[in-house]
Protein backbone atom coordinates (compact mmCIF):
# COMPACT_ATOMS: atom_id res chain seq x y z
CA UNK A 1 -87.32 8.93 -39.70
CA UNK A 2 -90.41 10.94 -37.84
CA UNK A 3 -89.47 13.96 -36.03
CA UNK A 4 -90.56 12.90 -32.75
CA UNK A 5 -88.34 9.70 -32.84
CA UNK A 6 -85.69 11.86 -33.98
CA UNK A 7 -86.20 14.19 -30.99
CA UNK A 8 -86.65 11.59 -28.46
CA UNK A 9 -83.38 10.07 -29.67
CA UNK A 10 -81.31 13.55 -29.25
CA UNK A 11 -83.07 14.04 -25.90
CA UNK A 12 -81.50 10.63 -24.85
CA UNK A 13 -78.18 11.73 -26.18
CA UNK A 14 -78.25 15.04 -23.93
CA UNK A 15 -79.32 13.10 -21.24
CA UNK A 16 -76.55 10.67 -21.07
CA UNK A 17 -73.97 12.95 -21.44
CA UNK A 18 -75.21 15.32 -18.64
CA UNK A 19 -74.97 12.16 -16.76
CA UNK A 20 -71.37 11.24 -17.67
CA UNK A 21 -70.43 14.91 -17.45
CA UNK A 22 -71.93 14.97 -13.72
CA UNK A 23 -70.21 11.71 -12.41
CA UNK A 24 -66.93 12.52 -14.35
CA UNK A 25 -66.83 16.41 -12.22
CA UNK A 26 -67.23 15.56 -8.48
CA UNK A 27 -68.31 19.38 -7.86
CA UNK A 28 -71.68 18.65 -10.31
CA UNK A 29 -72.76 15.83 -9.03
CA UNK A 30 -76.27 17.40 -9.29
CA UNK A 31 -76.19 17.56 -12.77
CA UNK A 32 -75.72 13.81 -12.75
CA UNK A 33 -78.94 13.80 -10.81
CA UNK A 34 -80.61 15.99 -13.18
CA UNK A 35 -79.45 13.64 -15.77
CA UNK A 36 -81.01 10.35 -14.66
CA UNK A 37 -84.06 11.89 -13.86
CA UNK A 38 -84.33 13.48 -16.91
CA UNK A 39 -83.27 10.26 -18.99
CA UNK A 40 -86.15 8.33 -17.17
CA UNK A 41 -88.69 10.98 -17.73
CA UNK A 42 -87.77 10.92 -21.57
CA UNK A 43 -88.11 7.39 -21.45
CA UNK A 44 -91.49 7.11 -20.09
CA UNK A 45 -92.50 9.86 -22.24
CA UNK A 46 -91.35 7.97 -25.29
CA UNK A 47 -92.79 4.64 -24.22
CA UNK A 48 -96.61 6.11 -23.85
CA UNK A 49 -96.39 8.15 -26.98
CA UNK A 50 -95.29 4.86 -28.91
CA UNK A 51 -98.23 2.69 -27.74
């Protein structure tokens, strides 16, 4: 597997638990935020690297 998939794949893995974690704790529902925002920014990332 290259590195960078491997990275991009543990960067989605943080993501979506940051974004579970923030929805499941009402008081860090900025971290849920920070979650989706980072999780879309990965994936855009990825997509232009892979073309």
């Amino acid at each position: 597997m290259r590195p960078f998939l491997l990275v991009l794949l543990v960067l989605f893995a943080v993501w979506i638990a940051l974004t579970v974690i923030g929805f499941i704790v009402k008081g860090l529902f900025w971290l849920a935020v920070v979650g989706i925002v980072a999780f879309a920014l990965t994936a855009v990332v990825g997509g232009s690297r892979r073309r």
